[in-house]
C-alpha atoms as a PDB file:
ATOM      1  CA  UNK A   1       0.000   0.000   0.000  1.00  0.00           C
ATOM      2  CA  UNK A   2       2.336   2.537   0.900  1.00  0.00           C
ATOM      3  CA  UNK A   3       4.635   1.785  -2.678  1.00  0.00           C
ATOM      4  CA  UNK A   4       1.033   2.608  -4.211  1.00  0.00           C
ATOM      5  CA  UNK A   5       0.571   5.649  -3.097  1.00  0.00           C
ATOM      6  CA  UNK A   6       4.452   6.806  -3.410  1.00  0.00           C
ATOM      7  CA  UNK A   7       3.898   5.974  -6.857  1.00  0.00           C
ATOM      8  CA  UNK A   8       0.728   7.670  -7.523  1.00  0.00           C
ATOM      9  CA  UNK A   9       2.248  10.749  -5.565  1.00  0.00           C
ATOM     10  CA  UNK A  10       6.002  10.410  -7.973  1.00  0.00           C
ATOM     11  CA  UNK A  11       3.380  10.034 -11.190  1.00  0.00           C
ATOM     12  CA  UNK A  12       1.077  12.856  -9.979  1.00  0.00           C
ATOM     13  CA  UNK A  13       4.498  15.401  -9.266  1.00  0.00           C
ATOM     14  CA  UNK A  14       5.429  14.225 -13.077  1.00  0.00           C
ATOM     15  CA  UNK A  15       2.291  14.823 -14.193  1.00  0.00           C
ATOM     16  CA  UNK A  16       2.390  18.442 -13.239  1.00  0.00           C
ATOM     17  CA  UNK A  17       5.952  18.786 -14.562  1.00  0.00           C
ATOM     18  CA  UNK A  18       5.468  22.088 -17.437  1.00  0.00           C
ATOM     19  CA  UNK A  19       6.048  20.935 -20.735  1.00  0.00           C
ATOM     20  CA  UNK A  20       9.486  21.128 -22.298  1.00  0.00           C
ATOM     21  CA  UNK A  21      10.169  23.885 -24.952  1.00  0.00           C
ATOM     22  CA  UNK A  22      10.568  21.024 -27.418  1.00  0.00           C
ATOM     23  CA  UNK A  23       7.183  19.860 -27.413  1.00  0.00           C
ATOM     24  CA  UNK A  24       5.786  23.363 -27.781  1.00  0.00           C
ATOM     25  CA  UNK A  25       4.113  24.131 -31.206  1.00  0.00           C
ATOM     26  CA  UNK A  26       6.095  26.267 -33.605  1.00  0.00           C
ATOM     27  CA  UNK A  27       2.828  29.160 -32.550  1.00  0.00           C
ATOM     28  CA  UNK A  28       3.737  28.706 -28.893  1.00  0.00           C
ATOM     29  CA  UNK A  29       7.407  28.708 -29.594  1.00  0.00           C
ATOM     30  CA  UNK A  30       7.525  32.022 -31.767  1.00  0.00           C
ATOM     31  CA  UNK A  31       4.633  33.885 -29.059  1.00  0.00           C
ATOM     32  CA  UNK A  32       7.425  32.511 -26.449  1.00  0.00           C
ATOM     33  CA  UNK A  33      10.226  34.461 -28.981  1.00  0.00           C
ATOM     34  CA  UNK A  34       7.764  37.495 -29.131  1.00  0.00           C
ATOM     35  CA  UNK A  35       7.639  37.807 -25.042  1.00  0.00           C
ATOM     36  CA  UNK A  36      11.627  37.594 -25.244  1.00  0.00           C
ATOM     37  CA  UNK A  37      11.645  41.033 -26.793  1.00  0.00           C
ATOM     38  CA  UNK A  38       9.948  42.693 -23.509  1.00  0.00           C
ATOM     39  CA  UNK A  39      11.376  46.020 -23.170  1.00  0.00           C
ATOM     40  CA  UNK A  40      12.943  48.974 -25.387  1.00  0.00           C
ATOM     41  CA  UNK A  41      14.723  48.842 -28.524  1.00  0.00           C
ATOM     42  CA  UNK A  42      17.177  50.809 -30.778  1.00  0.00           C
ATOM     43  CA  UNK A  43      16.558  51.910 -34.292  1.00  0.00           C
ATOM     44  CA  UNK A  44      19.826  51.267 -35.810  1.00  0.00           C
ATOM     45  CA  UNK A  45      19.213  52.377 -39.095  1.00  0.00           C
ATOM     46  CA  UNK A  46      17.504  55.013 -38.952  1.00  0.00           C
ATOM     47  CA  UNK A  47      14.592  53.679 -40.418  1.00  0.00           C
ATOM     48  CA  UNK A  48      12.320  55.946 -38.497  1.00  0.00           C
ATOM     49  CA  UNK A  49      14.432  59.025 -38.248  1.00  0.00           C
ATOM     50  CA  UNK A  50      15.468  58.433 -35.066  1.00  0.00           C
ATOM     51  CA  UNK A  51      18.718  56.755 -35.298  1.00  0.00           C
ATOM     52  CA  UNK A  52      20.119  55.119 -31.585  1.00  0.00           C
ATOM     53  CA  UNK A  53      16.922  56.480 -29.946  1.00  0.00           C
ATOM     54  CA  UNK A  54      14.225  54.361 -29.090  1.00  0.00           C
ATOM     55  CA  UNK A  55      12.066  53.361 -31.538  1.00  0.00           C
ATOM     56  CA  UNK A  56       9.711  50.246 -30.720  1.00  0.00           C
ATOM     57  CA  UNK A  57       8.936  48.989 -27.629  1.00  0.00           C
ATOM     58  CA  UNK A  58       7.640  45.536 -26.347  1.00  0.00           C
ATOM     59  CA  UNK A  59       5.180  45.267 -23.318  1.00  0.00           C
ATOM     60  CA  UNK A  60       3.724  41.685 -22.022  1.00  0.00           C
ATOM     61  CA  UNK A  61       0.167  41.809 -21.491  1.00  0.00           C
ATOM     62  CA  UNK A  62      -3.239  40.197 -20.269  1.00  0.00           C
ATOM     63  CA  UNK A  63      -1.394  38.078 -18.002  1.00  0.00           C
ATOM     64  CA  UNK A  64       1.338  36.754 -20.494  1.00  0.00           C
ATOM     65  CA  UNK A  65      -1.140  35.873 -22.837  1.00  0.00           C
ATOM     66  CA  UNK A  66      -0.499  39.083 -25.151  1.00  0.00           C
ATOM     67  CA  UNK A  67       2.484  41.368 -26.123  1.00  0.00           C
ATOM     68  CA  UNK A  68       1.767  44.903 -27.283  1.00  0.00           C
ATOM     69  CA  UNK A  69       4.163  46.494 -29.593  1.00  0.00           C
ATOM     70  CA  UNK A  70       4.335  50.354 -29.655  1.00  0.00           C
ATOM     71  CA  UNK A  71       6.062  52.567 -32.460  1.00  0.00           C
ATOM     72  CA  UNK A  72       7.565  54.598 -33.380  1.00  0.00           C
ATOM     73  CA  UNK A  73       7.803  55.509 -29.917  1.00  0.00           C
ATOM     74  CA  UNK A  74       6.811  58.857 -29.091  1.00  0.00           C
ATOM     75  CA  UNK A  75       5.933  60.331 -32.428  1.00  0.00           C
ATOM     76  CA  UNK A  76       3.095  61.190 -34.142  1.00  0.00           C
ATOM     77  CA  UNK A  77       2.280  58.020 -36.015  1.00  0.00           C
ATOM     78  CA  UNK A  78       2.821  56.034 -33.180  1.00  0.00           C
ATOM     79  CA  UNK A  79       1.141  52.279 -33.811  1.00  0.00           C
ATOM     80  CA  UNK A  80       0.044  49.768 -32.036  1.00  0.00           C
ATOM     81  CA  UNK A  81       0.469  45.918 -32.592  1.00  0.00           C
ATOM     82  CA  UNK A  82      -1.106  43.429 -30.405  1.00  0.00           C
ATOM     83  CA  UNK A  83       0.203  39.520 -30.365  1.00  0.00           C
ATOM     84  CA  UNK A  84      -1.550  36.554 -29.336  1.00  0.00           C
ATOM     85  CA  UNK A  85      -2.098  32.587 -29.692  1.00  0.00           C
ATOM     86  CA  UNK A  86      -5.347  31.451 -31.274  1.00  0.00           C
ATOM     87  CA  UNK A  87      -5.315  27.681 -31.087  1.00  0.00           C
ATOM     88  CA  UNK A  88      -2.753  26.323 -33.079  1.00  0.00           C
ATOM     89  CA  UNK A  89      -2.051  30.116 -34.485  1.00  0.00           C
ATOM     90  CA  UNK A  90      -0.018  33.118 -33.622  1.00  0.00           C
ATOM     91  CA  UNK A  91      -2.006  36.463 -34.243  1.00  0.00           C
ATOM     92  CA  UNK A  92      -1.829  39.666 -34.815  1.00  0.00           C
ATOM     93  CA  UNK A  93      -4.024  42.790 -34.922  1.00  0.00           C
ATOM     94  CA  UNK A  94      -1.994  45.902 -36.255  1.00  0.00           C
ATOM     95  CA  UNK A  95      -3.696  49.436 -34.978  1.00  0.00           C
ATOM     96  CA  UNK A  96      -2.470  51.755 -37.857  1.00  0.00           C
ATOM     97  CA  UNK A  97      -2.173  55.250 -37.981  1.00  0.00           C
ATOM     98  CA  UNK A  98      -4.825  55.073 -41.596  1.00  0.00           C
ATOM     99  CA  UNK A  99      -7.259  53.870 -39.235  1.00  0.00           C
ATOM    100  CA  UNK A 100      -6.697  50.215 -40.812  1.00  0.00           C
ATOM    101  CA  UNK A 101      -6.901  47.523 -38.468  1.00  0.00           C
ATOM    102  CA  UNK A 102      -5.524  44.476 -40.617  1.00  0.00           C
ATOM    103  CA  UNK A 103      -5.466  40.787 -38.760  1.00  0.00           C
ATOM    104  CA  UNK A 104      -2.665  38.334 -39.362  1.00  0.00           C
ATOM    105  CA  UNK A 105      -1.727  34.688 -38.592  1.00  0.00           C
ATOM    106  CA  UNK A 106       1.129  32.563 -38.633  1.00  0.00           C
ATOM    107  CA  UNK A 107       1.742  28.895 -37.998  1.00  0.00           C
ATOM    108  CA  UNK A 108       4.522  30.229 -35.989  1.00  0.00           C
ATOM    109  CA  UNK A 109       8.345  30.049 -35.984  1.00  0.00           C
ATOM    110  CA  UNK A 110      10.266  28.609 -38.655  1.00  0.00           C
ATOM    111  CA  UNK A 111      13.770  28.782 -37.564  1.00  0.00           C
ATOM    112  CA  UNK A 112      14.558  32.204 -36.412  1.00  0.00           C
ATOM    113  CA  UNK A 113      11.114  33.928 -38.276  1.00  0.00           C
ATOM    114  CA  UNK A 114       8.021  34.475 -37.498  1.00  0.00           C
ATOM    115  CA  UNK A 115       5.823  35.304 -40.920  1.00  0.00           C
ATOM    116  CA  UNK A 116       2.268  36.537 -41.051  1.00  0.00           C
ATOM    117  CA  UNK A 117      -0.375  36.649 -43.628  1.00  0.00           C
ATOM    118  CA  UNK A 118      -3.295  39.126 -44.133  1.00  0.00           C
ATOM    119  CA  UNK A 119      -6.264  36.899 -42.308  1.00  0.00           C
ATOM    120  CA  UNK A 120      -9.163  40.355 -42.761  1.00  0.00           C
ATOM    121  CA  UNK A 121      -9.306  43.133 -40.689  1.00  0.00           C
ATOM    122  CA  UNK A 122     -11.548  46.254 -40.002  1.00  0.00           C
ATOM    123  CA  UNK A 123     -12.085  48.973 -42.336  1.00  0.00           C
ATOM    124  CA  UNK A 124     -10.754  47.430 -45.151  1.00  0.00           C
ATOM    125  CA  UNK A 125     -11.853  46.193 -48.537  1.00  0.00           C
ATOM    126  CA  UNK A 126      -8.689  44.025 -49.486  1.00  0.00           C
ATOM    127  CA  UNK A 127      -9.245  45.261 -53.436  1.00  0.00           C
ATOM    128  CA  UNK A 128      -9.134  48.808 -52.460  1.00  0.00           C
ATOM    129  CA  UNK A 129      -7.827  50.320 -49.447  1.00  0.00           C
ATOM    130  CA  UNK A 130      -4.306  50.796 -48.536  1.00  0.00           C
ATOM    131  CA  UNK A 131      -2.924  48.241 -45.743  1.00  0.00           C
ATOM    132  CA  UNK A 132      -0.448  46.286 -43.913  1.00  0.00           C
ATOM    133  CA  UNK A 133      -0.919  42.911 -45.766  1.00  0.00           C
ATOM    134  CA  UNK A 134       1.758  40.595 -44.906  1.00  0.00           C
ATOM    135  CA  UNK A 135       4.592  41.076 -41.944  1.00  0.00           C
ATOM    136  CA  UNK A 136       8.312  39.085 -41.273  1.00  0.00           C
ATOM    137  CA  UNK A 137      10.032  39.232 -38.226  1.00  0.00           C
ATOM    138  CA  UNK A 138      13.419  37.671 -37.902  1.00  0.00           C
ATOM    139  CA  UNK A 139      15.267  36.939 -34.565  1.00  0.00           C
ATOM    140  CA  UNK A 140      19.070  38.040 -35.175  1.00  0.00           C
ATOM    141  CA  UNK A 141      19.770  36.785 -31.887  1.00  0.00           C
ATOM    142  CA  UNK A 142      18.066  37.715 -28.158  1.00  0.00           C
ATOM    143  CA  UNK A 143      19.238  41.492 -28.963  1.00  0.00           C
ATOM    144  CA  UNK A 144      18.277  42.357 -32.719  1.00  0.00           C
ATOM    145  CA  UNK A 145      15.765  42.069 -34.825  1.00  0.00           C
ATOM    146  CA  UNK A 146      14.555  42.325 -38.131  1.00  0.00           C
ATOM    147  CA  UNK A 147      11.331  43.256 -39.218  1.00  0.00           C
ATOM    148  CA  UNK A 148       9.139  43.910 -42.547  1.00  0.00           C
ATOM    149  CA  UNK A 149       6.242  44.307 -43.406  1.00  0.00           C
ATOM    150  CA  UNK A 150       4.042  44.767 -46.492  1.00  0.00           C
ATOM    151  CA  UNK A 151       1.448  47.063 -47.545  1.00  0.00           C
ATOM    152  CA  UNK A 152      -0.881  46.740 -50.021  1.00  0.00           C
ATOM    153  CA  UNK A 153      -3.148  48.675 -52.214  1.00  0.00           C
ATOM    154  CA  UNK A 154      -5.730  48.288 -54.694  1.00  0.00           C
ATOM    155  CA  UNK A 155      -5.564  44.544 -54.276  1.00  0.00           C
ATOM    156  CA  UNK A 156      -1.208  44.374 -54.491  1.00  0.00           C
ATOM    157  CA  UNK A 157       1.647  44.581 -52.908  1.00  0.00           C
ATOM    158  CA  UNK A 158       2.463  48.474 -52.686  1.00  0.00           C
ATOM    159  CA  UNK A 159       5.504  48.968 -51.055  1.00  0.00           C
ATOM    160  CA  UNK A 160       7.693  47.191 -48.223  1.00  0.00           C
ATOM    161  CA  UNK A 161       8.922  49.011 -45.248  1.00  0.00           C
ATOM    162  CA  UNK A 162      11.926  46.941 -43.238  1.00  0.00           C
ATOM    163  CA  UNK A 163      13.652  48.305 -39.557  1.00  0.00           C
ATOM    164  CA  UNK A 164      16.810  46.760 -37.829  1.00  0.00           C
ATOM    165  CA  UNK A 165      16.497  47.510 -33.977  1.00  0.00           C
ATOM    166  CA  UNK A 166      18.861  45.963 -30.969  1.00  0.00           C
ATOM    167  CA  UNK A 167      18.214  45.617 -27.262  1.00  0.00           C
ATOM    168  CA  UNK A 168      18.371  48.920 -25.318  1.00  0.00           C
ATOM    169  CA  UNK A 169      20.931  47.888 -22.464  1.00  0.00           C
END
């Protein structure tokens, strides 16, 4: 009797064991990536104007379930992008400065990128009105980043816009 219940007690400890990173779906595994970036980063390039000042930032939100991206930071067309798992997903909803709110998904990372297609959004007709369509964002390593993303308009790609941005330390 008292093998039974150290075993049910050794298999119940196991049980509750968190899941490795390994078994993680490529969705959890790039929102994990996404959460990484908490804090404020660098433009290196220059990309928007600001070159070495802050430019994006990353917040962790709704109790780890969301991250909130903010830029360019302190300027007038300051954006909003919101992350999030939706089942076997990664999502985004980008808060534009045209008063476009265009919804993405991706299955999540493949090696060090995250990519997102256009999945709808609000006050947009695809065919017609200007919008982020697609985004990219590549993990340089725990400090830098890459990111693009795609507008559209009238129903093709319009024009790309890429930043570079490192780890404020």
């Amino acid at each position: 009797m008292r093998q039974a219940v150290l075993l049910t007690a050794i298999l119940g400890v196991g049980w509750m064991t968190p899941v490795s990173s390994q078994s993680k779906s490529a969705a959890e595994q790039g929102f994990e990536r996404l959460k990484a970036l908490e804090g404020s980063w660098i433009d290196v390039d220059g990309t928007f104007g600001s070159k070495g000042a802050v430019a994006v930032t990353y917040k962790v939100s709704s109790g780890g379930h969301s991250v909130v991206e903010t830029f360019p930071v302190a300027t007038p067309y300051e954006m909003v992008t919101v992350y999030h798992l939706d089942g076997n997903e990664l999502v985004l909803t980008h808060y534009c400065t045209s008063n476009t709110q265009p919804r993405m998904k991706s299955p999540g990372l493949e090696g060090n990128v995250v990519s997102f297609t256009f999945a709808g959004g609000t006050n947009i007709d695809p065919g017609k009105t200007s919008h982020m369509h697609s985004a990219r964002i590549e993990f340089i390593s725990a400090d830098e980043i890459r990111a693009t993303w795609d507008n559209w308009d009238n129903g093709k790609s319009d024009h790309s816009a890429t930043f570079r941005v490192t780890r404020k330390k």
